[in-house]
C-alpha atoms as a PDB file:
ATOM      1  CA  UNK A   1     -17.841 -11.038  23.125  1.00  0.00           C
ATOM      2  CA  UNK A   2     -14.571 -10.307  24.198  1.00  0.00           C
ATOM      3  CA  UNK A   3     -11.471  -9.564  22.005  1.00  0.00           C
ATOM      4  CA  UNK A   4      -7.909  -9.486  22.908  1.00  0.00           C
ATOM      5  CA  UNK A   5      -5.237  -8.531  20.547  1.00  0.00           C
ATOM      6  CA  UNK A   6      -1.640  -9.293  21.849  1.00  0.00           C
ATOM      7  CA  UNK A   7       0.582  -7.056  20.151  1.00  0.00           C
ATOM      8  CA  UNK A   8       0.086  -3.538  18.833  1.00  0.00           C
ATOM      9  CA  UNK A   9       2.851  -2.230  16.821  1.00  0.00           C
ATOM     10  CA  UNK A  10       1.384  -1.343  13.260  1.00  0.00           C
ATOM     11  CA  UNK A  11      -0.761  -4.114  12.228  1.00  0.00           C
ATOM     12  CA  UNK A  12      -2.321  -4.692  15.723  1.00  0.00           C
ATOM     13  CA  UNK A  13      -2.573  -1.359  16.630  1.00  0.00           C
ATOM     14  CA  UNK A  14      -4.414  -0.920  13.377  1.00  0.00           C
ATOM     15  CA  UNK A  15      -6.345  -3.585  14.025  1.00  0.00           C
ATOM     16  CA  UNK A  16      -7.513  -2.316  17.980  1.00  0.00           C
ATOM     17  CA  UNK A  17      -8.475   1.368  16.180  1.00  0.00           C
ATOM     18  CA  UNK A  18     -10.756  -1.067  13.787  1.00  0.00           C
ATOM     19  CA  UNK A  19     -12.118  -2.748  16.565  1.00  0.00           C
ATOM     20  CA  UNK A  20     -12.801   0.452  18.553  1.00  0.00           C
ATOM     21  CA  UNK A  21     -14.060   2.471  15.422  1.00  0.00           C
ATOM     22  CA  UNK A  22     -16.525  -0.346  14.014  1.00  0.00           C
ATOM     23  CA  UNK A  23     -18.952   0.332  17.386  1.00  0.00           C
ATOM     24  CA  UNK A  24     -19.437  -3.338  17.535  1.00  0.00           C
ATOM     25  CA  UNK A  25     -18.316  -4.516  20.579  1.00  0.00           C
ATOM     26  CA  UNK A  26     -18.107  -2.406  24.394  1.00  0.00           C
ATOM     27  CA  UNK A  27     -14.410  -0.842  24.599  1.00  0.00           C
ATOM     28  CA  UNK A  28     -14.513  -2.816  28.089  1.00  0.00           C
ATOM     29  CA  UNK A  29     -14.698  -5.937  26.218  1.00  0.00           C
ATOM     30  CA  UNK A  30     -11.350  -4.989  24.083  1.00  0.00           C
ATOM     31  CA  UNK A  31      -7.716  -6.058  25.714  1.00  0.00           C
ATOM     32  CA  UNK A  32      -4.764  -4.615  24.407  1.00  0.00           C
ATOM     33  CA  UNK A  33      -1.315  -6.140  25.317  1.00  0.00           C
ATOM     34  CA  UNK A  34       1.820  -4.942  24.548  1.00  0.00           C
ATOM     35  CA  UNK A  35       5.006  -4.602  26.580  1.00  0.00           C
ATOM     36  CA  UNK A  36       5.802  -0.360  25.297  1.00  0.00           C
ATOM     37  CA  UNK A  37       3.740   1.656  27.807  1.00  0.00           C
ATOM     38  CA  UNK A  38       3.552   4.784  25.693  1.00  0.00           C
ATOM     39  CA  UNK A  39       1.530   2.237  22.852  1.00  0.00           C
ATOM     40  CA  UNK A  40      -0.763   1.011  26.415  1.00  0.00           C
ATOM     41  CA  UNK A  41      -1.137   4.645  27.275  1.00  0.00           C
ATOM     42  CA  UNK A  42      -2.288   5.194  23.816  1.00  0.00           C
ATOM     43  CA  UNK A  43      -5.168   2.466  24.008  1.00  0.00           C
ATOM     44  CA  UNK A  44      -6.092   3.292  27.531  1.00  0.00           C
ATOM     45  CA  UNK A  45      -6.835   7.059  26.131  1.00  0.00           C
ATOM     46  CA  UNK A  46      -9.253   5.241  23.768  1.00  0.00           C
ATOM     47  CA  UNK A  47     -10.983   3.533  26.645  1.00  0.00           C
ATOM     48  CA  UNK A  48      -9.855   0.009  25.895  1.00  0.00           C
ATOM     49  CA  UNK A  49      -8.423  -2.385  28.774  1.00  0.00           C
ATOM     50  CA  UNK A  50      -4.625  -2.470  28.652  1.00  0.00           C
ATOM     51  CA  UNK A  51      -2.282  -5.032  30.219  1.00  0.00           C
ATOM     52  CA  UNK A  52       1.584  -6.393  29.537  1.00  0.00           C
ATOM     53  CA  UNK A  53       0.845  -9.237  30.356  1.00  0.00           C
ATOM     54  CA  UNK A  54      -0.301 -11.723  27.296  1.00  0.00           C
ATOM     55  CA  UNK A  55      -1.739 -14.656  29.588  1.00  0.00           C
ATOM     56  CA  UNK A  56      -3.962 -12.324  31.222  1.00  0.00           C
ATOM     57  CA  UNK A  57      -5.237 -11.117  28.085  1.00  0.00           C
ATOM     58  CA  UNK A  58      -5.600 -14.228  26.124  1.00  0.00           C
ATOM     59  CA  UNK A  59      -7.327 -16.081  29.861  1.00  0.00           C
ATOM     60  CA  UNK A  60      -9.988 -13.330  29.698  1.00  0.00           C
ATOM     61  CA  UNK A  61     -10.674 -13.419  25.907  1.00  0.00           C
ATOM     62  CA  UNK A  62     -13.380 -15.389  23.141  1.00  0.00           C
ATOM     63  CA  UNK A  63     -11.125 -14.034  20.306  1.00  0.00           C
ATOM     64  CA  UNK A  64      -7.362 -14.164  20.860  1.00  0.00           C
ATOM     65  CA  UNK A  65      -5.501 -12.055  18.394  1.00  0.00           C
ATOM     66  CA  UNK A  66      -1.640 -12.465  18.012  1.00  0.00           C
ATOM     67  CA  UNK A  67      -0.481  -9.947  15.917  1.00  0.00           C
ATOM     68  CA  UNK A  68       3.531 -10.091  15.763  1.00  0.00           C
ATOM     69  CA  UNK A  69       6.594  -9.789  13.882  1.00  0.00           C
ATOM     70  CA  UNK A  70       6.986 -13.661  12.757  1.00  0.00           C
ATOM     71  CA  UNK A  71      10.134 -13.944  14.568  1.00  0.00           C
ATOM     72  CA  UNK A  72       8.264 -13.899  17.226  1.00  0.00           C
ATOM     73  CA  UNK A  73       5.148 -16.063  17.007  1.00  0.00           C
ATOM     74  CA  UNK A  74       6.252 -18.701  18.797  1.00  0.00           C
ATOM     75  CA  UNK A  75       7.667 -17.202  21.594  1.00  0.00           C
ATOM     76  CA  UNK A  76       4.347 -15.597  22.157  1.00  0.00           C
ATOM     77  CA  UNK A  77       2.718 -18.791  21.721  1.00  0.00           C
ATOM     78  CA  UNK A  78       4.578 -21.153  23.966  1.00  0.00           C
ATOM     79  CA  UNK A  79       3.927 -17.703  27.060  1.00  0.00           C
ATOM     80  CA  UNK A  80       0.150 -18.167  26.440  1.00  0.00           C
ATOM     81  CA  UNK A  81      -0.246 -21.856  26.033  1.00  0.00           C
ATOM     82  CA  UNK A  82      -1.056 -22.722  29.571  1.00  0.00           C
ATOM     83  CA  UNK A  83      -3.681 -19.821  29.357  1.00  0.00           C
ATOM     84  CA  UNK A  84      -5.405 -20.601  25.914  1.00  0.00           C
ATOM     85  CA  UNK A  85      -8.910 -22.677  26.586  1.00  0.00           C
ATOM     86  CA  UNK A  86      -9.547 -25.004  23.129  1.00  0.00           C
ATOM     87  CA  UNK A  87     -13.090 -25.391  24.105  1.00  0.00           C
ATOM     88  CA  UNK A  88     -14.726 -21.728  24.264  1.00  0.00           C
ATOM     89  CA  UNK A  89     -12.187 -19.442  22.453  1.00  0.00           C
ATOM     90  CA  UNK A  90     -10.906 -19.469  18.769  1.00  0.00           C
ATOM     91  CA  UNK A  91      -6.916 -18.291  18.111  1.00  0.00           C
ATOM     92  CA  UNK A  92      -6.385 -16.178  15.124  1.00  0.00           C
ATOM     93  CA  UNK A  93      -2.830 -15.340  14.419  1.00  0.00           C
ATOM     94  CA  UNK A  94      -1.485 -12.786  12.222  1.00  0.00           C
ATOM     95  CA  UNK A  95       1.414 -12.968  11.082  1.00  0.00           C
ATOM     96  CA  UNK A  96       3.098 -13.652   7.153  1.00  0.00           C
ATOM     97  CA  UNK A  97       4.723 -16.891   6.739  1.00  0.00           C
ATOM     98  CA  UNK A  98       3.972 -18.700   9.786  1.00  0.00           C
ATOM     99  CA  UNK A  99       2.874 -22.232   8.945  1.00  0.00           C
ATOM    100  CA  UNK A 100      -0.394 -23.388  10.684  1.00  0.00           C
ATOM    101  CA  UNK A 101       1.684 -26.905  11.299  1.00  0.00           C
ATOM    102  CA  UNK A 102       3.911 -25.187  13.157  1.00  0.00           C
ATOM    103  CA  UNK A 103       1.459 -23.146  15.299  1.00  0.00           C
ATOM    104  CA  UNK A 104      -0.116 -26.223  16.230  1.00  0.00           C
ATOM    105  CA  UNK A 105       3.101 -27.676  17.492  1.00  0.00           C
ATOM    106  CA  UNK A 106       4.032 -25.290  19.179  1.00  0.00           C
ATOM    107  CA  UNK A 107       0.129 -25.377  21.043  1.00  0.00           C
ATOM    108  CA  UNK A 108      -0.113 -29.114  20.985  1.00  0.00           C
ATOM    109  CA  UNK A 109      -3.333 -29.796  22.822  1.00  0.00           C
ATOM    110  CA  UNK A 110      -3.797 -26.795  23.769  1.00  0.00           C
ATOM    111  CA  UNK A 111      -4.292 -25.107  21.049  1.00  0.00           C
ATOM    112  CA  UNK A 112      -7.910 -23.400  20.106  1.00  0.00           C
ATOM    113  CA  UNK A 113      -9.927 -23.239  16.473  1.00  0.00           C
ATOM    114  CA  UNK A 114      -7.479 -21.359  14.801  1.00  0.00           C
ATOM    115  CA  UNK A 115      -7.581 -19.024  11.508  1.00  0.00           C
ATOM    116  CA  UNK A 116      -4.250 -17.387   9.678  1.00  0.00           C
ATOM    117  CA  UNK A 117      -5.340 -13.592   9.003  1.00  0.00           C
ATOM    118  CA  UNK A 118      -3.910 -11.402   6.671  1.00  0.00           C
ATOM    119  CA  UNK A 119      -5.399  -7.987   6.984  1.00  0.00           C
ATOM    120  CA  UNK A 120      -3.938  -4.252   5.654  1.00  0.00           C
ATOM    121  CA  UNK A 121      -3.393  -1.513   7.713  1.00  0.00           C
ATOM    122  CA  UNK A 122      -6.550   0.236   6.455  1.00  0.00           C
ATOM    123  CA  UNK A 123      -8.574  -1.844   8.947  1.00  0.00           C
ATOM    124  CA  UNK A 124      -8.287   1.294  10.910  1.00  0.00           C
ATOM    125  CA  UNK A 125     -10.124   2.899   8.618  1.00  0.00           C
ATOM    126  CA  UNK A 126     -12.734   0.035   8.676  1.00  0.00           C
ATOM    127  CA  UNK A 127     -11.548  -0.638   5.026  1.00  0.00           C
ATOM    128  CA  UNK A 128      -9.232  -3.646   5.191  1.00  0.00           C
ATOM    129  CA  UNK A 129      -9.159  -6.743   2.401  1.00  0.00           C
ATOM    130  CA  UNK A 130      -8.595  -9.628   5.099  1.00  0.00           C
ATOM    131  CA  UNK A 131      -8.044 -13.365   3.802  1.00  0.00           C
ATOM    132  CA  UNK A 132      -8.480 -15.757   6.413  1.00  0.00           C
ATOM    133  CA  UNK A 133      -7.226 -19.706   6.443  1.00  0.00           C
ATOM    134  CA  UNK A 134      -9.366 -21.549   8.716  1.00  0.00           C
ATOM    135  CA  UNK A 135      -6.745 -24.491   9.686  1.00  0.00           C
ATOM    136  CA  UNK A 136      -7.704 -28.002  10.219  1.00  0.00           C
ATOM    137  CA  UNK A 137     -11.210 -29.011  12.188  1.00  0.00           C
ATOM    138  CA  UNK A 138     -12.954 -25.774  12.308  1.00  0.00           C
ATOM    139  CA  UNK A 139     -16.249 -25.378  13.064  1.00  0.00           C
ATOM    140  CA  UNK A 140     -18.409 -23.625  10.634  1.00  0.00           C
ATOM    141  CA  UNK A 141     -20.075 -21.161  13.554  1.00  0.00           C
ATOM    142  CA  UNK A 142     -16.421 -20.143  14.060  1.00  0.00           C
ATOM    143  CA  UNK A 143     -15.496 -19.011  10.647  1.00  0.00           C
ATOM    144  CA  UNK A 144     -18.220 -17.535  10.862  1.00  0.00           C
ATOM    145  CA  UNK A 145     -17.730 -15.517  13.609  1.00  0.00           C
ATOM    146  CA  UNK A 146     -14.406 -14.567  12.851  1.00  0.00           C
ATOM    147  CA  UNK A 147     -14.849 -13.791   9.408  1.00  0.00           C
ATOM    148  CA  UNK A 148     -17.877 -10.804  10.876  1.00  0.00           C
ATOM    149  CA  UNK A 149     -15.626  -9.505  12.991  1.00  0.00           C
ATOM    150  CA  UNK A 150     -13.573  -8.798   9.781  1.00  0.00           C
ATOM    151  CA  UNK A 151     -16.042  -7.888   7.841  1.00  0.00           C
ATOM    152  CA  UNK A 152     -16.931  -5.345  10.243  1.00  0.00           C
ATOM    153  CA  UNK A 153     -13.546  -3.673   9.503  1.00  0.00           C
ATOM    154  CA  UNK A 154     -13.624  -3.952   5.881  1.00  0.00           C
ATOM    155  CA  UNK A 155     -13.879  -6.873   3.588  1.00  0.00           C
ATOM    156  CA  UNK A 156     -12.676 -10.370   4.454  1.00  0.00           C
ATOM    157  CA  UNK A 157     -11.915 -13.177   1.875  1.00  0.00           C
ATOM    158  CA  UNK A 158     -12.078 -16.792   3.012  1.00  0.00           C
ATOM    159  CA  UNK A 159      -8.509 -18.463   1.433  1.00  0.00           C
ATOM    160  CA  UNK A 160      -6.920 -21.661   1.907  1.00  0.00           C
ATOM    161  CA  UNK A 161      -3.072 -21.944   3.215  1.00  0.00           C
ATOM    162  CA  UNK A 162      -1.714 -22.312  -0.047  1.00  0.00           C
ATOM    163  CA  UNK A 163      -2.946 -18.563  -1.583  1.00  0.00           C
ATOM    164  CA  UNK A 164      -2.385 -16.935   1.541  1.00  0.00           C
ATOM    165  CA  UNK A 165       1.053 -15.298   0.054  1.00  0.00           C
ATOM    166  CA  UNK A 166      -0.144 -14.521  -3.014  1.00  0.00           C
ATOM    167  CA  UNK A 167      -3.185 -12.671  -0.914  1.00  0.00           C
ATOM    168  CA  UNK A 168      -0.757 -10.825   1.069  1.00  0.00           C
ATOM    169  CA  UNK A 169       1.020  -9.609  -1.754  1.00  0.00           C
ATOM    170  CA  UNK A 170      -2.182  -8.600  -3.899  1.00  0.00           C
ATOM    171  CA  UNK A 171      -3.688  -7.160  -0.776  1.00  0.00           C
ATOM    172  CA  UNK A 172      -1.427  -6.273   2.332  1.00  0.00           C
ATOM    173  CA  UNK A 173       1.587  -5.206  -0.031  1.00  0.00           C
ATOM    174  CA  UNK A 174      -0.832  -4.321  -2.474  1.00  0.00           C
ATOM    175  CA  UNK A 175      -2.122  -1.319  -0.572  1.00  0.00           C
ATOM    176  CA  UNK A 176       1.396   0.111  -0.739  1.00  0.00           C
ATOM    177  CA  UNK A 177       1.682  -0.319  -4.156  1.00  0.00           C
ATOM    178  CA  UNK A 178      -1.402   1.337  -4.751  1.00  0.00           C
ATOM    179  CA  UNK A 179       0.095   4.106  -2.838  1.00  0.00           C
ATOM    180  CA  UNK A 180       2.924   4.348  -5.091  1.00  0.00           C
ATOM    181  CA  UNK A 181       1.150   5.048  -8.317  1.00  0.00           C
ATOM    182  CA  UNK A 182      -0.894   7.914  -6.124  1.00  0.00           C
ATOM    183  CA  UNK A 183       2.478   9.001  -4.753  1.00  0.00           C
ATOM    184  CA  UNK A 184       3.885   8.972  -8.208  1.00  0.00           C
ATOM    185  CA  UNK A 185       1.218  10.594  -9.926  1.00  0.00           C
ATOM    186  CA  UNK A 186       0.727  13.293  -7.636  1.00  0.00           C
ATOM    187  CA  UNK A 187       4.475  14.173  -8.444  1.00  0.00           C
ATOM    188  CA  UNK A 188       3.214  14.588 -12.007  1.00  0.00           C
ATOM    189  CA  UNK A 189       0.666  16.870 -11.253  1.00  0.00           C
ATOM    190  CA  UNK A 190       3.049  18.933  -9.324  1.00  0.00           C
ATOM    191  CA  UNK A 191       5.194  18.774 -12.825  1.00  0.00           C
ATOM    192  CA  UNK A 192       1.840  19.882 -14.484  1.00  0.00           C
ATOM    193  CA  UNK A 193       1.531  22.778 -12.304  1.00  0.00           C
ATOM    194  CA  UNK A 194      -0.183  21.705  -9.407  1.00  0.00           C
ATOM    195  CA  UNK A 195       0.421  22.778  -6.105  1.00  0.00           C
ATOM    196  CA  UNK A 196       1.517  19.102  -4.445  1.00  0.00           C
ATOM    197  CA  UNK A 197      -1.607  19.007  -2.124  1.00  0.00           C
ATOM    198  CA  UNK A 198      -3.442  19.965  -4.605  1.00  0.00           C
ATOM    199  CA  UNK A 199      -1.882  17.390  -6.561  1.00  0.00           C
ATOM    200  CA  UNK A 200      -2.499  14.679  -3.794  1.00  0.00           C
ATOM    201  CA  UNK A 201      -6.247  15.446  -3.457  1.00  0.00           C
ATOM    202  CA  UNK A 202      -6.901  15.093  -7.270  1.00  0.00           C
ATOM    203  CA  UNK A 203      -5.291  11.614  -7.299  1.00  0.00           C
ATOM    204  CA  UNK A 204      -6.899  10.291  -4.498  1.00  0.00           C
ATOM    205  CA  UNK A 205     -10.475  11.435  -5.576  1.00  0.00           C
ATOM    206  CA  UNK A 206      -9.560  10.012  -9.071  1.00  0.00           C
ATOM    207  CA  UNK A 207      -8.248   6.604  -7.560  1.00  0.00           C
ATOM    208  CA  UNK A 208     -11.712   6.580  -5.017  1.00  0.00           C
ATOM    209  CA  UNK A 209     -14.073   7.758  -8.301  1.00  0.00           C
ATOM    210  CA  UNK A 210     -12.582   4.340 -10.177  1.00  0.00           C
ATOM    211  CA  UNK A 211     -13.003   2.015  -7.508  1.00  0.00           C
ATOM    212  CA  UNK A 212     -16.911   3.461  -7.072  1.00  0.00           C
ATOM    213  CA  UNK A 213     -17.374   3.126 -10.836  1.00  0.00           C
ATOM    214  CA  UNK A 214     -16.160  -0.393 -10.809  1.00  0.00           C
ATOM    215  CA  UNK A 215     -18.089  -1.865  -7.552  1.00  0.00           C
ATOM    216  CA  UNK A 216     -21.056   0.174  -8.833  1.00  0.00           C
ATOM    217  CA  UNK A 217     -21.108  -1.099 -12.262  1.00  0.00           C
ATOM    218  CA  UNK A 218     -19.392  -4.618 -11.873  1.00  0.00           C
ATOM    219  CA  UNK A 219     -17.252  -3.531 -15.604  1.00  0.00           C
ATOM    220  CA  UNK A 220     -14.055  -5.195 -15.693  1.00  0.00           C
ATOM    221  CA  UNK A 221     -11.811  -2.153 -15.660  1.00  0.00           C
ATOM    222  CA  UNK A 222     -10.638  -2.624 -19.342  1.00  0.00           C
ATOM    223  CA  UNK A 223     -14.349  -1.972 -20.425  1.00  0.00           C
ATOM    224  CA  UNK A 224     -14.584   1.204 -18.006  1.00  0.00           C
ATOM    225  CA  UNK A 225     -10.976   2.721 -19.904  1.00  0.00           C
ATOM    226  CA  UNK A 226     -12.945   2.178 -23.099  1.00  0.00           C
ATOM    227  CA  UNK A 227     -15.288   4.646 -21.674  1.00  0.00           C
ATOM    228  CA  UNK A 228     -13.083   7.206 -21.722  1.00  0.00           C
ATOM    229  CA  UNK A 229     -10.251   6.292 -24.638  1.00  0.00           C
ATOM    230  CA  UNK A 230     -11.544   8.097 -27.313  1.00  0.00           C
ATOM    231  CA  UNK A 231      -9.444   7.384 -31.238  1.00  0.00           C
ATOM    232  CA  UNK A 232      -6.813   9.780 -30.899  1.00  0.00           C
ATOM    233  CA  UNK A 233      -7.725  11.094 -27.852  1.00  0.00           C
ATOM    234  CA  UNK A 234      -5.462  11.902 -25.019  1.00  0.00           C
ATOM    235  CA  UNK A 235      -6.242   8.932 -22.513  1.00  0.00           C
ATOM    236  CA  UNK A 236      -4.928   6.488 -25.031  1.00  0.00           C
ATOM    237  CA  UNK A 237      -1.588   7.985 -26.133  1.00  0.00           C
ATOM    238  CA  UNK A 238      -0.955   8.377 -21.705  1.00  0.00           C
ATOM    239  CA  UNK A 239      -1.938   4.764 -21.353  1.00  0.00           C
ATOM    240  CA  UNK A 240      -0.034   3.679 -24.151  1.00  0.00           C
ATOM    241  CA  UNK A 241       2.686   5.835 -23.298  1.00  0.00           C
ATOM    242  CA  UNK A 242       3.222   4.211 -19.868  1.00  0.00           C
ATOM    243  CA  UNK A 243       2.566   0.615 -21.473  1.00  0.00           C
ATOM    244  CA  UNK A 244       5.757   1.513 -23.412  1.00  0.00           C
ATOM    245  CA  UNK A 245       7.289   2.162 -19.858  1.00  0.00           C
ATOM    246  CA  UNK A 246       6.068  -1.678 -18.462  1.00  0.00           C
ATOM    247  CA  UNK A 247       3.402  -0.283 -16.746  1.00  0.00           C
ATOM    248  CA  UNK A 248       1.141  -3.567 -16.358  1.00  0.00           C
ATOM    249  CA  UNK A 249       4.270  -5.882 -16.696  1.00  0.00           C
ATOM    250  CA  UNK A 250       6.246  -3.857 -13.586  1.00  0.00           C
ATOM    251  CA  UNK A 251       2.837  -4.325 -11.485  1.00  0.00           C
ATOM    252  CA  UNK A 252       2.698  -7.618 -11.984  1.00  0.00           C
ATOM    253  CA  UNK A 253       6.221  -8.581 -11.577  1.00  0.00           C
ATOM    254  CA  UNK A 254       6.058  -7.056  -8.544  1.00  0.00           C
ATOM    255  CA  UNK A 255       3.060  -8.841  -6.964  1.00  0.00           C
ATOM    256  CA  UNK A 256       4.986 -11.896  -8.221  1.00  0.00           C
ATOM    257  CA  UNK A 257       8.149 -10.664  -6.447  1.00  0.00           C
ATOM    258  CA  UNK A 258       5.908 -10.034  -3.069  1.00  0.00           C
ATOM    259  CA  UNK A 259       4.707 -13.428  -3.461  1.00  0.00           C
ATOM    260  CA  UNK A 260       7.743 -15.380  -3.637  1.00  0.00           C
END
């Protein structure tokens, strides 16, 4: 199968390292596009096929990615209409906001199965939380094979239009804010006496040692504090302490923020 991602600034270059790291599918079968040359020197180092020119890429491909600014969706679009082939390829855009309707208009009849995709930027790390929107008459043998080829590169969530902000607010946003309470609490370890890398490697084991406990155990993670909140203890008075602070309510304002 042959993939084709048009566009590789963060997300899409992301994206290509998943694709390359997973060992799924022959680097020859993988087309990068991308008009900077030092981002197609980049991919050609990895072995992948590298163009600037999007028809080209989307002609050859069974799986055309367009991963681009939104601004900028349809421009790409209406340059690889003529080239897009309804009948033997599926179209998966990503891209936050962009309306499905409007992709479709801007295809007409020419455009393929297609699927809104909303990955993170830790698909290069093969550990991405992808929703996916399969839009209008789509076959089930394609979501299925589009939703493997995410899987492959972490976990993928099959969404409808309507939850796909609040997915990329939990989820693509989300990952930053995760990164903020590790940011923020490796400062305090620093305050603790810590050396900061020191610091950063605690919190990350500590973040990676909850998420194990939780997928291995299936507790919600108020029954997993309870293992360790002892009366009196000194996990309680730090969680209650930052309740005090709007811990939980500043988390989920903000997802609600992201979402609007």
């Amino acid at each position: 199968m042959k993939i084709s991602v048009i566009g590789a600034g963060a997300m899409g270059g992301a994206t290509v390292e998943g694709l390359v790291k997973c060992g799924t599918y022959s680097k020859e079968d993988i087309c990068v596009s991308d008009p900077s040359q030092a981002v197609l020197d980049k991919f050609a180092a990895m072995g992948v096929s590298v163009t600037t020119d999007n028809s080209n890429a989307a002609r050859q491909a069974d799986v055309v990615m367009v991963v681009v600014k939104p601004w900028l969706v349809e421009q790409v679009l209406r340059g690889i209409k003529d080239a897009l082939q309804p009948q033997r390829q599926v179209l998966v855009v990503v891209a936050a906001g962009v309306k499905s309707a409007s992709i479709q208009e801007w295809l007409g009849g020419q455009c393929p199965p297609l699927f809104l995709c909303i990955p993170n930027i830790a698909i290069a790390q093969l550990a991405s939380m992808t929703f996916l929107v399969p839009c209008g008459a789509v076959a089930k043998h394609h979501t299925e094979l589009v939703k493997s080829v995410f899987d492959r590169m972490g976990s993928s969530i099959i969404t409808d239009e309507q939850h796909l902000a609040a997915g990329t607010t939990l989820a693509s946003c989300g990952i930053a804010y995760a990164m903020r309470y590790i940011r923020a609490a490796s400062e305090g370890g620093v305050e603790l006496g810590f050396k900061a890398d020191d610091a950063k490697h605690i919190v990350m084991q500590t973040v990676l040692g909850a998420v194990k406990l939780l997928e291995s155990t299936g507790l919600h993670p108020e029954a997993a504090i309870d293992l360790v909140t002892t009366p009196g203890g000194v996990t309680i008075k730090g969680l209650n302490e930052m309740e005090h602070a709007g811990f939980t309510s500043a988390v989920i304002r903000g997802l609600k923020a992201g979402a609007k």
